[in-house]
Protein backbone atom coordinates (compact mmCIF):
# COMPACT_ATOMS: atom_id res chain seq x y z
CA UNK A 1 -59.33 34.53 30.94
CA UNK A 2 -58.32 36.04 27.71
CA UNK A 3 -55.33 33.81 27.28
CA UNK A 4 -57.76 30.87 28.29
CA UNK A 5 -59.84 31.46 25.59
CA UNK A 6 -57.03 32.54 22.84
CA UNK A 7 -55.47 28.51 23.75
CA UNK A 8 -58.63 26.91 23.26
CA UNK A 9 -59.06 28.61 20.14
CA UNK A 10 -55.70 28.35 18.89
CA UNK A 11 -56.35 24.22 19.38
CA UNK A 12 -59.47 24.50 17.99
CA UNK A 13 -58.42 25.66 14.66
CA UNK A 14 -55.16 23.39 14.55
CA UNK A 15 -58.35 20.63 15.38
CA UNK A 16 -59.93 21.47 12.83
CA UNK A 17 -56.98 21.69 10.04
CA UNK A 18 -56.07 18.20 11.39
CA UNK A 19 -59.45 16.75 10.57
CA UNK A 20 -59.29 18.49 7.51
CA UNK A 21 -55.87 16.70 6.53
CA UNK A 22 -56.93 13.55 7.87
CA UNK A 23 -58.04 12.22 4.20
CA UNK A 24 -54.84 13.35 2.57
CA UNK A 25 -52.85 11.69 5.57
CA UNK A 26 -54.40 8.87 4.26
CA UNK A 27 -53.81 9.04 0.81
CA UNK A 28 -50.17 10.42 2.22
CA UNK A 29 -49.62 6.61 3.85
CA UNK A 30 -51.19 4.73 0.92
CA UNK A 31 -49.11 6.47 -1.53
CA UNK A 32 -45.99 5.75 1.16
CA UNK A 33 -46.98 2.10 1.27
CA UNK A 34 -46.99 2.33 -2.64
CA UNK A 35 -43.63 3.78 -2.95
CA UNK A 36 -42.13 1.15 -0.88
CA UNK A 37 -43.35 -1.45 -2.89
CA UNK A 38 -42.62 0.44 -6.78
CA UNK A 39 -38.92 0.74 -5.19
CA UNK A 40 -38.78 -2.92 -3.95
CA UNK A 41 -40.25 -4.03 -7.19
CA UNK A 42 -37.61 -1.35 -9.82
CA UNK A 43 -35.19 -2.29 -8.11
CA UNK A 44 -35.43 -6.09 -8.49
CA UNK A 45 -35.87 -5.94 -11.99
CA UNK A 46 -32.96 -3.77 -12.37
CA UNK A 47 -31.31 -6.40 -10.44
CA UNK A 48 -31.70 -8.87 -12.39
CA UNK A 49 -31.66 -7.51 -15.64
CA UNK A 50 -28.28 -5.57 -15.30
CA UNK A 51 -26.41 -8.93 -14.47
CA UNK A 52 -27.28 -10.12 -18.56
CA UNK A 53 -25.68 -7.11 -19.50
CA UNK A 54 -22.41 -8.28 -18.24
CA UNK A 55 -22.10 -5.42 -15.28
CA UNK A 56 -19.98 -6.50 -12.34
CA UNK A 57 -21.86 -7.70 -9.29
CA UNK A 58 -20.83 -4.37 -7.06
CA UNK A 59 -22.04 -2.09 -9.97
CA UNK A 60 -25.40 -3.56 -10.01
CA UNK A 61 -25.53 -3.37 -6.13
CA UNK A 62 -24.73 0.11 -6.32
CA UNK A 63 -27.26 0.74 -8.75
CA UNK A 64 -29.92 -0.96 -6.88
CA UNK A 65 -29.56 1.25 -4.28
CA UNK A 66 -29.54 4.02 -5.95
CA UNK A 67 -32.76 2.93 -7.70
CA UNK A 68 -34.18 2.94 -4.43
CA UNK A 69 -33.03 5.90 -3.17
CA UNK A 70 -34.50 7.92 -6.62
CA UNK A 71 -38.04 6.32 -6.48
CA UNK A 72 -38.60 7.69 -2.81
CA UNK A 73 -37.31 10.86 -3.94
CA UNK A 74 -39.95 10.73 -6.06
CA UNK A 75 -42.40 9.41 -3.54
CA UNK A 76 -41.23 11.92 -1.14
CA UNK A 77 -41.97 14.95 -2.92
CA UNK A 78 -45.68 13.83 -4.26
CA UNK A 79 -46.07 12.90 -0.32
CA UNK A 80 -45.02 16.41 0.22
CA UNK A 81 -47.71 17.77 -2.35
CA UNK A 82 -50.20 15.58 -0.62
CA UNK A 83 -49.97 16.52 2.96
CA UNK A 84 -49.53 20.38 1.99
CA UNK A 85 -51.23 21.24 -0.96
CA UNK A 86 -50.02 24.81 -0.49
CA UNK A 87 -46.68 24.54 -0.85
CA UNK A 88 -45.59 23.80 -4.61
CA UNK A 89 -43.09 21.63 -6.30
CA UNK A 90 -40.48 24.56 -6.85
CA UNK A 91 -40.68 25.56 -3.49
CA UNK A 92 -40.03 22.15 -1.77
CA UNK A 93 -37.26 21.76 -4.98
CA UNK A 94 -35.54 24.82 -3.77
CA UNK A 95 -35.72 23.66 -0.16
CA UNK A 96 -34.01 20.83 -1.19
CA UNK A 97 -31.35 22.19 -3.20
CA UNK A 98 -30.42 23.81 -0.22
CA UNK A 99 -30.40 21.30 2.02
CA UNK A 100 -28.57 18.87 -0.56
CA UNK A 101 -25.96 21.90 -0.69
CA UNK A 102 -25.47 21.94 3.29
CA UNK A 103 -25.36 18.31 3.56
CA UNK A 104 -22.66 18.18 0.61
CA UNK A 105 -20.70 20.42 2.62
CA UNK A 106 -21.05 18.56 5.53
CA UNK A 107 -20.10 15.00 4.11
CA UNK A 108 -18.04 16.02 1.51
CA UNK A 109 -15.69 13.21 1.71
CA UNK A 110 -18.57 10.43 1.80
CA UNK A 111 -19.89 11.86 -1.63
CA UNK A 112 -16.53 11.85 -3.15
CA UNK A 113 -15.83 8.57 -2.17
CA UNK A 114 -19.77 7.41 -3.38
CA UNK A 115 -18.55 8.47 -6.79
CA UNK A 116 -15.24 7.65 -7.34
CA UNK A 117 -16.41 4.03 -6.08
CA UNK A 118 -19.19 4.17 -9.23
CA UNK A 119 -15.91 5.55 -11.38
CA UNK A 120 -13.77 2.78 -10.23
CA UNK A 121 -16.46 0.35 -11.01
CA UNK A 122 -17.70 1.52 -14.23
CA UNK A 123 -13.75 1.61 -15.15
CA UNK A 124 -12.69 -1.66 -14.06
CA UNK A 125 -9.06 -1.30 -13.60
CA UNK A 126 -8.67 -4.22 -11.60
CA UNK A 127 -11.11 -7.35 -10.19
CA UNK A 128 -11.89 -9.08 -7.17
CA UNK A 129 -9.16 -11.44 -6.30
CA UNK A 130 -6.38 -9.59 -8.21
CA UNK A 131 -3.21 -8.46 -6.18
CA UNK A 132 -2.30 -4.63 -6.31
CA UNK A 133 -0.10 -1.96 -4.69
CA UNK A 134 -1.46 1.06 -3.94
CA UNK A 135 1.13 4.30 -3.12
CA UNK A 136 -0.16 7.03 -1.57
CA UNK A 137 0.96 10.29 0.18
CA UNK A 138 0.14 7.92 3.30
CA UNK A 139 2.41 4.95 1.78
CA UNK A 140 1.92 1.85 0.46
CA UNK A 141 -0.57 -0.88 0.70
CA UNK A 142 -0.27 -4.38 -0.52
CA UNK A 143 -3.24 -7.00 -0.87
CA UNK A 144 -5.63 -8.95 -2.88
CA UNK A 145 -9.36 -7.01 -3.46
CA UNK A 146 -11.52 -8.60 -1.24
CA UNK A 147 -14.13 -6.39 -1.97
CA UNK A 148 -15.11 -2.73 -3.33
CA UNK A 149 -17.83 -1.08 -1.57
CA UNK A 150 -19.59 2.56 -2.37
CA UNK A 151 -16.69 3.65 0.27
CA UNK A 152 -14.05 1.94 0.59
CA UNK A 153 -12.01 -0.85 -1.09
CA UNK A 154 -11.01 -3.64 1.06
CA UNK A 155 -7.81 -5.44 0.06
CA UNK A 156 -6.38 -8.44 2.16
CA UNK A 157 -2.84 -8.96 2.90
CA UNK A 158 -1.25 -11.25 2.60
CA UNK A 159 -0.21 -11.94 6.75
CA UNK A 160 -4.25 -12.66 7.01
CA UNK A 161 -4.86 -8.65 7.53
CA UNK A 162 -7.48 -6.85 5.81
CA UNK A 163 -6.83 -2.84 5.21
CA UNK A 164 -10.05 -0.50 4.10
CA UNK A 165 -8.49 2.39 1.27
CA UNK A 166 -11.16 4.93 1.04
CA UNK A 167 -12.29 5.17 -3.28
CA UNK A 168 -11.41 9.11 -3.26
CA UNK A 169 -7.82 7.52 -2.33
CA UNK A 170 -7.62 4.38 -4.71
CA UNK A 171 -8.76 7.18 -7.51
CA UNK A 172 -6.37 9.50 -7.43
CA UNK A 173 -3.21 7.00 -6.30
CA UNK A 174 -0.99 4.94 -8.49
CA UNK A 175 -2.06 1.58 -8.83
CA UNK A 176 -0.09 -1.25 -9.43
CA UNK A 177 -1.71 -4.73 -10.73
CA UNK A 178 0.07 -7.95 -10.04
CA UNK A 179 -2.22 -10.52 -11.52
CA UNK A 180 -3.75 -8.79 -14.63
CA UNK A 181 -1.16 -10.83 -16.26
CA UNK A 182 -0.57 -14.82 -16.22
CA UNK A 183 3.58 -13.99 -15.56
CA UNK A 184 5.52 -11.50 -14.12
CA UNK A 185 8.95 -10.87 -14.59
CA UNK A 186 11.33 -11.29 -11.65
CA UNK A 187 15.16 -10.44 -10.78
CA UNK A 188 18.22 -11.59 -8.62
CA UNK A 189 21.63 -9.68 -8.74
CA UNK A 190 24.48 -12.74 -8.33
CA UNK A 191 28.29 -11.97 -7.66
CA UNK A 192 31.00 -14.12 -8.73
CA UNK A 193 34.24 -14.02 -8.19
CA UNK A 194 36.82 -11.80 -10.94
CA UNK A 195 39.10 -14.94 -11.89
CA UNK A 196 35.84 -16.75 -13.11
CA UNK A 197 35.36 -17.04 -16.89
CA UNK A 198 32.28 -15.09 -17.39
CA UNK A 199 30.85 -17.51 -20.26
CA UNK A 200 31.10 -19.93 -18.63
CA UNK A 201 29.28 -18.76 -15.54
CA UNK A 202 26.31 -17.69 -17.95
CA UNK A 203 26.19 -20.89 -19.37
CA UNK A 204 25.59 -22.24 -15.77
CA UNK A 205 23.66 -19.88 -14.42
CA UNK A 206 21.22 -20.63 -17.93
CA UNK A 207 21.46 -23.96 -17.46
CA UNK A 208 20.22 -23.92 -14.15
CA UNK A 209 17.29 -21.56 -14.50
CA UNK A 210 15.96 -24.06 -17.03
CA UNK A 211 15.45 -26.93 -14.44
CA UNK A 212 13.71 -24.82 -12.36
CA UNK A 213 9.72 -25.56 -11.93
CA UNK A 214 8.52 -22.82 -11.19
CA UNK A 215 10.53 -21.01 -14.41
CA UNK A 216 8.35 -20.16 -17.52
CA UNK A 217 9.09 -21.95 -20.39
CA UNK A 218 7.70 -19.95 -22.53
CA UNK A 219 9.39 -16.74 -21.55
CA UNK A 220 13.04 -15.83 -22.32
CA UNK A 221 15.61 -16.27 -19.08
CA UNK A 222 18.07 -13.62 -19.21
CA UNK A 223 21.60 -13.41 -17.56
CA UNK A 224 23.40 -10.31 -17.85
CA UNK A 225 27.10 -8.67 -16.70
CA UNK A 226 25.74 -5.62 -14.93
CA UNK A 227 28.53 -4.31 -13.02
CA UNK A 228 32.01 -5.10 -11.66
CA UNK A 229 31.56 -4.06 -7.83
CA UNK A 230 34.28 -4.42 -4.71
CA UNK A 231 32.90 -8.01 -4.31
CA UNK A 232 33.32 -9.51 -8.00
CA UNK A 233 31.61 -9.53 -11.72
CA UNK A 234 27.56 -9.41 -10.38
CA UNK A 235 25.26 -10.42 -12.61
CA UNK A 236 21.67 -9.68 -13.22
CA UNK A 237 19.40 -13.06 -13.64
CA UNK A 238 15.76 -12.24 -15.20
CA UNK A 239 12.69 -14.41 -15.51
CA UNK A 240 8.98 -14.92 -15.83
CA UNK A 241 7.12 -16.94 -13.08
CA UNK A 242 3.28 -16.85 -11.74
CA UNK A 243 2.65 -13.73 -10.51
CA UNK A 244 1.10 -15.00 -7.23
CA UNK A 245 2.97 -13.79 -4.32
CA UNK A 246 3.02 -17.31 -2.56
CA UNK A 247 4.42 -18.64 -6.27
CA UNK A 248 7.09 -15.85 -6.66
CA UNK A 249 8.38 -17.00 -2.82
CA UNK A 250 8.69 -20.42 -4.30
CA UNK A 251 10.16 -19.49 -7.36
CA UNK A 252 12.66 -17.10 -5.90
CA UNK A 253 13.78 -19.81 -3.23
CA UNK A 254 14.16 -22.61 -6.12
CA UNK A 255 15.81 -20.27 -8.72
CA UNK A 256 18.63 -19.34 -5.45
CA UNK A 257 18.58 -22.80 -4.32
CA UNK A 258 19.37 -23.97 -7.76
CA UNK A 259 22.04 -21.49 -8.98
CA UNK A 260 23.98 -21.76 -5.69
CA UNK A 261 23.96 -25.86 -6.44
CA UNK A 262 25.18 -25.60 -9.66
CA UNK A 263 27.88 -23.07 -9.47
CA UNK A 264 29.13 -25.26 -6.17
CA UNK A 265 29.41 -28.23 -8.70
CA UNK A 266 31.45 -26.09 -11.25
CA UNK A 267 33.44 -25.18 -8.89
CA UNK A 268 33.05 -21.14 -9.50
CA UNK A 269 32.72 -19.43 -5.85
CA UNK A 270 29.96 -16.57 -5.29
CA UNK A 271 32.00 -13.64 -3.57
CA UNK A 272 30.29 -11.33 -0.52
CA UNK A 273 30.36 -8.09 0.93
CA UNK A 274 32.56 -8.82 4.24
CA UNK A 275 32.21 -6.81 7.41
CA UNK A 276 35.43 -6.65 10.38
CA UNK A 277 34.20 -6.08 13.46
CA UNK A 278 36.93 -5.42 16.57
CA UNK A 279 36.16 -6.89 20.17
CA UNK A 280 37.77 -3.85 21.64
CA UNK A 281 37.75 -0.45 20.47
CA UNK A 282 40.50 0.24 17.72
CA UNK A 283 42.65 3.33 19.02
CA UNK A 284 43.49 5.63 15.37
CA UNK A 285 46.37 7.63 16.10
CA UNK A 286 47.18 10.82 14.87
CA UNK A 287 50.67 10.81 12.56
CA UNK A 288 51.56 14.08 12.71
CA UNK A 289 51.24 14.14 16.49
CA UNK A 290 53.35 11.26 16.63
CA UNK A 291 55.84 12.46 14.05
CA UNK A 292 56.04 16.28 16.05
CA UNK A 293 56.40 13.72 19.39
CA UNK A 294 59.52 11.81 17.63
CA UNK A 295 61.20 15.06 16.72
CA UNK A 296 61.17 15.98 20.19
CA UNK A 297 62.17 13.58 21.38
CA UNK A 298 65.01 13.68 18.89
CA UNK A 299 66.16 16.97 19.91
């Protein structure tokens, strides 16, 4: 009967404290309703005034969301104040520090990628669209930036495939820009054969780069004697061409195409590595076996 009665009371009072709270529940979902719109509204202005300011379209995204996330911060904590007037602003601070602590711990990685996204964006050191190499400890990625979210950075490939680098990783990797630039120098190593006048060769190998489309005009072409190898004088053919990978595949079968037509019509033949390969297996004898076996067979 005791325990009876120490339930009833026991819902009693938490009746009672209910009713009691029911006005600043209300003021509680007002201010809620309230927050939602302030946030809806802050963050469309700063949506549309950080675009005349000439910030790039995934900053301002990133912004708006984190405009939205610090309003109902704001709006949390005064809901918090409402709905238990007893408990003050430091203490539901301090309870937060330590729960933003714990959950730091806990998604670590997501934070550091959050903010080296915001550090990639506010730096800008490359654009949508532009092709880049990134090297990692995890190797290399090739592809044009489709997109750079608050995570990741999405690059496409080139065979159609799209690979997500995490920000933490684009951040601290080397990053190599293709298209920053209008040109990009390219190079060919090309062997001739030893009896060929070298001038000559150059003058050809010139001549021919200069008909070649896809060739920059306006950049130097270089030819230079590099090396004498096993195969013949090889040298070293620089020049400037779009640096769009499709382009450079053009350029680099013209310029080949080319040079191999014109040094066919002066009659100076490319020279090759050669490889002899035996049907059945080649028996190596040993000599001095051979030379003990003949003085044997001497005696």
């Amino acid at each position: 009967m005791n325990y009876l009665e120490l339930i009833l009371k026991t819902l009693n009072k938490f009746a009672q404290n209910f009713i009691a709270l029911i006005p600043n529940i209300i003021i509680a979902i007002i201010f809620a309703i309230m927050t939602y719109f302030a946030a809806k509204l802050i963050s469309r202005l700063v949506s549309s005034f950080l675009p005349r300011i000439a910030i790039r379209a995934n900053l301002v995204t990133i912004f708006h969301k984190l405009t939205i996330i610090i309003v109902w911060f704001i709006g949390i904590l005064i809901i918090s104040a409402i709905l238990i007037p007893s408990v003050t602003t430091a203490n539901i601070l301090a309870t937060l520090g330590l729960t933003s602590v714990a959950i730091g711990l806990a998604f670590k990685n997501v934070f550091e990628n959050f903010f080296t996204g915001i550090l990639i964006l506010l730096r800008e050191p490359f654009s949508i669209g532009d092709f880049i190499e990134v090297g990692s400890q995890h190797g290399e990625a090739q592809g044009y930036v489709h997109r750079i979210s608050v995570q990741n950075t999405h690059l496409r490939k080139t065979d159609g495939s799209r690979v997500f680098i995490p920000n933490s990783t684009m951040y601290t990797s080397i990053v190599r820009v293709f298209t920053d630039e209008s040109l990009r120098r390219e190079k060919i190593v090309c062997s001739i054969d030893f009896n060929t006048d070298i001038e000559k060769a150059r003058s050809v190998i010139k001549e021919a780069m200069k008909q070649c489309k896809t060739v920059s005009k306006d950049k130097y072409i270089q030819v230079y004697v590099v090396s004498f190898s096993s195969n013949g004088i090889d040298f070293a053919i620089y020049w400037w061409t779009n640096p769009e990978p499709s382009q450079q595949r053009r350029s680099l079968d013209e310029v080949l195409t080319t040079i191999k037509k014109a040094l066919d019509n002066e009659k100076i033949p490319m020279t090759y590595s050669t490889q002899v390969s035996f049907v059945e297996p080649l028996m190596i004898h040993n000599k001095e076996k051979i030379d003990n076996q003949d003085h044997k067979n001497d005696k």
